[in-house]
Structures are given as structure tokens and as C-alpha cells.
N, C-alpha and C. Protein backbone atom coordinates (compact mmCIF):
# COMPACT_ATOMS: atom_id res chain seq x y z
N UNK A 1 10.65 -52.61 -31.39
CA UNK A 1 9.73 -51.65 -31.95
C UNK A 1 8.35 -51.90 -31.35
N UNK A 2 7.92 -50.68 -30.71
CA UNK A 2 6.48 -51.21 -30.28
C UNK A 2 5.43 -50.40 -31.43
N UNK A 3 4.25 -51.55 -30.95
CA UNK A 3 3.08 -51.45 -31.52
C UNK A 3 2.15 -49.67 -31.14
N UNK A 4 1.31 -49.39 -31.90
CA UNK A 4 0.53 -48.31 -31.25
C UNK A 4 -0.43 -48.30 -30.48
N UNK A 5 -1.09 -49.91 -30.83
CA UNK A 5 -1.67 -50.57 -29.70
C UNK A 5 -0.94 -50.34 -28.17
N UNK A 6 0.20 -50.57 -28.02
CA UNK A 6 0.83 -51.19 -27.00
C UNK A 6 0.90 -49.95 -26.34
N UNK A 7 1.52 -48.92 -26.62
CA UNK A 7 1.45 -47.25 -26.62
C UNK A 7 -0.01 -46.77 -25.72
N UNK A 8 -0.57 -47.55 -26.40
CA UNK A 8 -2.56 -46.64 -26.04
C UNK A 8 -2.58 -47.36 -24.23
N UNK A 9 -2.03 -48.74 -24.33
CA UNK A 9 -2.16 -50.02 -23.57
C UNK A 9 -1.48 -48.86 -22.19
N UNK A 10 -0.59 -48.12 -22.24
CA UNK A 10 -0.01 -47.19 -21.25
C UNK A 10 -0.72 -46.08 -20.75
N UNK A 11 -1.54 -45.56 -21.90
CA UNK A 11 -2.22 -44.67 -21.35
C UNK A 11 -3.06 -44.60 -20.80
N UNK A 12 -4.10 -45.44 -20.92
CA UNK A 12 -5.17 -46.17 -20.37
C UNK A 12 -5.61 -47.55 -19.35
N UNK A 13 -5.29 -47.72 -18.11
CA UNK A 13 -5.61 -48.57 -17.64
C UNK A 13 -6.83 -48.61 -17.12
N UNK A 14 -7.32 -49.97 -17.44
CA UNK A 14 -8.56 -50.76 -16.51
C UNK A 14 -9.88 -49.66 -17.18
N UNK A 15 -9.54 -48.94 -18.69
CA UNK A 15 -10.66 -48.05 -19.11
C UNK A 15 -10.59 -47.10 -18.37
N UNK A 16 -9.91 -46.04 -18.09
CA UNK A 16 -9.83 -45.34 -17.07
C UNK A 16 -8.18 -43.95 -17.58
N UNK A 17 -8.15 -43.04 -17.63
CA UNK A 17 -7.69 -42.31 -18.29
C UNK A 17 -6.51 -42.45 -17.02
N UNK A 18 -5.31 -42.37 -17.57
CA UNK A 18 -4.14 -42.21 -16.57
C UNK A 18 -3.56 -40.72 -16.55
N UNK A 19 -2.44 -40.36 -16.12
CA UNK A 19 -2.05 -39.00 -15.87
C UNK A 19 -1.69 -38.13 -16.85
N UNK A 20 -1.30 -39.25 -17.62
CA UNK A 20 -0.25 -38.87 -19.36
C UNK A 20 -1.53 -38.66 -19.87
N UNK A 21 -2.45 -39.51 -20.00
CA UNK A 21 -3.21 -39.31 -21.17
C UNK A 21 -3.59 -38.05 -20.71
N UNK A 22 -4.21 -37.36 -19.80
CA UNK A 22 -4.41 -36.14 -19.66
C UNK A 22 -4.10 -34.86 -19.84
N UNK A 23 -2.44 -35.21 -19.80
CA UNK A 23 -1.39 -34.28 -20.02
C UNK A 23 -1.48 -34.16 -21.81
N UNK A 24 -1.99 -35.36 -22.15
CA UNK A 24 -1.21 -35.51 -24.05
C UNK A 24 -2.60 -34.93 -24.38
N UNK A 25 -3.63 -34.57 -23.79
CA UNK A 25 -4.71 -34.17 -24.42
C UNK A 25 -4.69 -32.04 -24.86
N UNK A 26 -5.03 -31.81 -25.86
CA UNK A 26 -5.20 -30.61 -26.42
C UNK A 26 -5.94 -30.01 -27.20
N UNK A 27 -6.57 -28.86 -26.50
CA UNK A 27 -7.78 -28.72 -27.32
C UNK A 27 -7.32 -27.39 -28.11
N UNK A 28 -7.99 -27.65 -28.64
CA UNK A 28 -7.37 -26.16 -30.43
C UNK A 28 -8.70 -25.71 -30.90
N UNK A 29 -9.09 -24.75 -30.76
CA UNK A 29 -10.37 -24.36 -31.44
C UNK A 29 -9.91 -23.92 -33.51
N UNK A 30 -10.55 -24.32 -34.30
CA UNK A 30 -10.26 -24.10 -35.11
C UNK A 30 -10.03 -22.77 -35.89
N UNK A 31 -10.66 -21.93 -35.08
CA UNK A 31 -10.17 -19.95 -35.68
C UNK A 31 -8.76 -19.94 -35.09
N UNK A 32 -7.99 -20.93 -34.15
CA UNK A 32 -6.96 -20.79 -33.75
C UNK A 32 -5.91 -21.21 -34.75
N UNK A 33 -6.28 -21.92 -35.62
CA UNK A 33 -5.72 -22.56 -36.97
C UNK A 33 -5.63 -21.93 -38.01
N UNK A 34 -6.56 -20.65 -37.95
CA UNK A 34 -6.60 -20.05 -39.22
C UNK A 34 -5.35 -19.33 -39.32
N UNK A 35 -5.17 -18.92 -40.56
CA UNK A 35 -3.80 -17.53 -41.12
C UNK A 35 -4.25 -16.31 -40.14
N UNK A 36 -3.33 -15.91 -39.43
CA UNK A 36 -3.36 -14.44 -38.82
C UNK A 36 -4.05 -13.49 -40.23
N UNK A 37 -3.56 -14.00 -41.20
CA UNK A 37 -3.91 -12.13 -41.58
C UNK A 37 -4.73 -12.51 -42.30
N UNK A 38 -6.29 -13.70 -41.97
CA UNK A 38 -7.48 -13.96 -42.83
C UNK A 38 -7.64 -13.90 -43.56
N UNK A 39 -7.17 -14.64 -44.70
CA UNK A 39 -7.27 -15.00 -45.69
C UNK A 39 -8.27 -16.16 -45.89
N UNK A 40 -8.31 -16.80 -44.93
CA UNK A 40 -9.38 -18.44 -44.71
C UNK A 40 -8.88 -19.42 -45.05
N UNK A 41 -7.07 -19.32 -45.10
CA UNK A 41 -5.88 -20.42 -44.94
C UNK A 41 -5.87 -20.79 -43.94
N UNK A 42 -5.42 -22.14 -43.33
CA UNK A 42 -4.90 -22.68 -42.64
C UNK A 42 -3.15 -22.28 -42.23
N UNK A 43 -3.01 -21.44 -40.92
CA UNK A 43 -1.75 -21.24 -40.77
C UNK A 43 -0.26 -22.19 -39.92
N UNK A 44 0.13 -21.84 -39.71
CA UNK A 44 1.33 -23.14 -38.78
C UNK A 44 1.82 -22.30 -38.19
N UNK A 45 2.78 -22.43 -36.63
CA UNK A 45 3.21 -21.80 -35.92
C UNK A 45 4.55 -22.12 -36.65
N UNK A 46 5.18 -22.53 -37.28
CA UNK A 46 6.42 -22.40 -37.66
C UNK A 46 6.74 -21.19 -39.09
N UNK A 47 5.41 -21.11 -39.19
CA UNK A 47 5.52 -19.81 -40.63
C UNK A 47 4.49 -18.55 -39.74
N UNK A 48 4.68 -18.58 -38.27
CA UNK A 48 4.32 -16.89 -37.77
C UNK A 48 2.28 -17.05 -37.48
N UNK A 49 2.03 -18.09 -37.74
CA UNK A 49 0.63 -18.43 -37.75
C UNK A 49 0.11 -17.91 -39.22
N UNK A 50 0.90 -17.96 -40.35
CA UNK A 50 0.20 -17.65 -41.62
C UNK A 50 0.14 -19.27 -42.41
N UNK A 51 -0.45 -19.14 -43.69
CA UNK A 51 -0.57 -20.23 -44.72
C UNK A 51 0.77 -19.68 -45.26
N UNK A 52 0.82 -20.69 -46.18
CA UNK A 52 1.87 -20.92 -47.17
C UNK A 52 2.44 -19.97 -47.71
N UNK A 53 1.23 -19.14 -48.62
CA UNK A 53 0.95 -18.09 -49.62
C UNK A 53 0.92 -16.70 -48.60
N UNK A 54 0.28 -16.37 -47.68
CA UNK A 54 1.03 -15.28 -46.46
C UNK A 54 2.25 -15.12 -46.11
N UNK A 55 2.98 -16.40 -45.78
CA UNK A 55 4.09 -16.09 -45.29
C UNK A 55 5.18 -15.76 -46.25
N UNK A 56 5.31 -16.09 -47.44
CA UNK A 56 5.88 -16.08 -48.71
C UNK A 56 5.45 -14.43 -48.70
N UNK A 57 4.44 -14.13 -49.20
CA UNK A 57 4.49 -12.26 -49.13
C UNK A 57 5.02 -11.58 -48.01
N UNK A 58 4.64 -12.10 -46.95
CA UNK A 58 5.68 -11.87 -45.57
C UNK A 58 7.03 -11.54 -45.48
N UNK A 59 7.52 -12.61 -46.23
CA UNK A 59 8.83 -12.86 -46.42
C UNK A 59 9.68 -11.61 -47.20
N UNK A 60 8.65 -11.65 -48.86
CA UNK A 60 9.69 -10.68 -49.80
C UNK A 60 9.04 -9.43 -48.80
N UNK A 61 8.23 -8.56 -48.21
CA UNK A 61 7.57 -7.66 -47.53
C UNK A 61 9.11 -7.48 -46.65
N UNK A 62 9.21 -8.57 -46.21
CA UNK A 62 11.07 -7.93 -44.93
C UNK A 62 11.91 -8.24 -45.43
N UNK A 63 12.29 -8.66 -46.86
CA UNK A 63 13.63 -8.36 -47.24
C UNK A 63 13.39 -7.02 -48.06
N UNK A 64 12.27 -6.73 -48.31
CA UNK A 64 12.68 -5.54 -48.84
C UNK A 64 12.35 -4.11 -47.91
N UNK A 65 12.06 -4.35 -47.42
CA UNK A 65 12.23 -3.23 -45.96
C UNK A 65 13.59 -3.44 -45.24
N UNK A 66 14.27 -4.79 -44.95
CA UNK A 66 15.54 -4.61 -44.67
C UNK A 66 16.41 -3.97 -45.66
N UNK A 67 16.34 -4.25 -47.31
CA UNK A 67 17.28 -3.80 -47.97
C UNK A 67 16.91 -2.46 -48.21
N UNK A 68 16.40 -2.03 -47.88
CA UNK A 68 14.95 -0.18 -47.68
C UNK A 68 16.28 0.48 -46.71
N UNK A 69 16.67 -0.66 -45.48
CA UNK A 69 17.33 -0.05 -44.69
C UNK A 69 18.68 -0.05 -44.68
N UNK A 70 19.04 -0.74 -45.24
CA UNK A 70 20.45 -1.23 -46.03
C UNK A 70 20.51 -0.06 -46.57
N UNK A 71 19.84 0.66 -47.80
CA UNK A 71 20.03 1.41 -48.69
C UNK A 71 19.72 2.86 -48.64
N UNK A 72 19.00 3.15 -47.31
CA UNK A 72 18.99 4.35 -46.73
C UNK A 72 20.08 5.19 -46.74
């Protein structure tokens, strides 16, 4: 099991940024974080870029337009 020390010890030689560390670096501006549909939540790319509470209305919003179409 390695240390996180030991980890950093790879990325960095002689004080001096190596190739990885460059690659592992990412910059995110924070309006990029927000909920798509502004609310002033914090969203996640795994819920569509909404918060919690967006994607949950999201959600019942297309099952009931699918069952809209179901029932057409």
C-alpha cells in the first residue's frame, strides 16, 4: 500500500512539475458547477449537470411524458 506522500514523490521531481502532473491538472471555473437550469445548486455530470432537487423533477417530468406517450 503506498503512501500519498509517495504518489506526490512521482509527480514531482527535483521541484519541478513532470508530464503527469500536467496532464492530472484541471481547471473548472465554478459557473461550470452550477445546476443547468439555475437554481444556484451545485450540479454533477452524472445527474445531466443538475443538483439533486432538479434532477428528481427532471426525472418525474420524463416519466410522465413517456407514459403521455404510452397512453396516447
Amino acid at each position: 500500500m503506498t503512501s500519498g506522500k509517495q504518489e506526490h514523490e512521482d509527480v514531482f521531481v527535483d521541484g519541478e512539475e513532470t508530464e503527469l502532473s500536467r496532464r492530472l491538472k484541471v481547471q473548472i471555473n465554478e459557473k461550470d458547477l452550477m445546476c443547468i437550469n439555475g437554481c444556484g445548486f451545485y450540479g454533477t455530470p452524472q445527474w445531466g449537470n443538475r443538483c439533486s432537487k432538479c434532477w428528481r423533477e427532471h426525472q418525474i417530468a420524463e416519466k410522465r411524458s413517456q407514459d403521455y406517450a404510452k397512453n396516447k
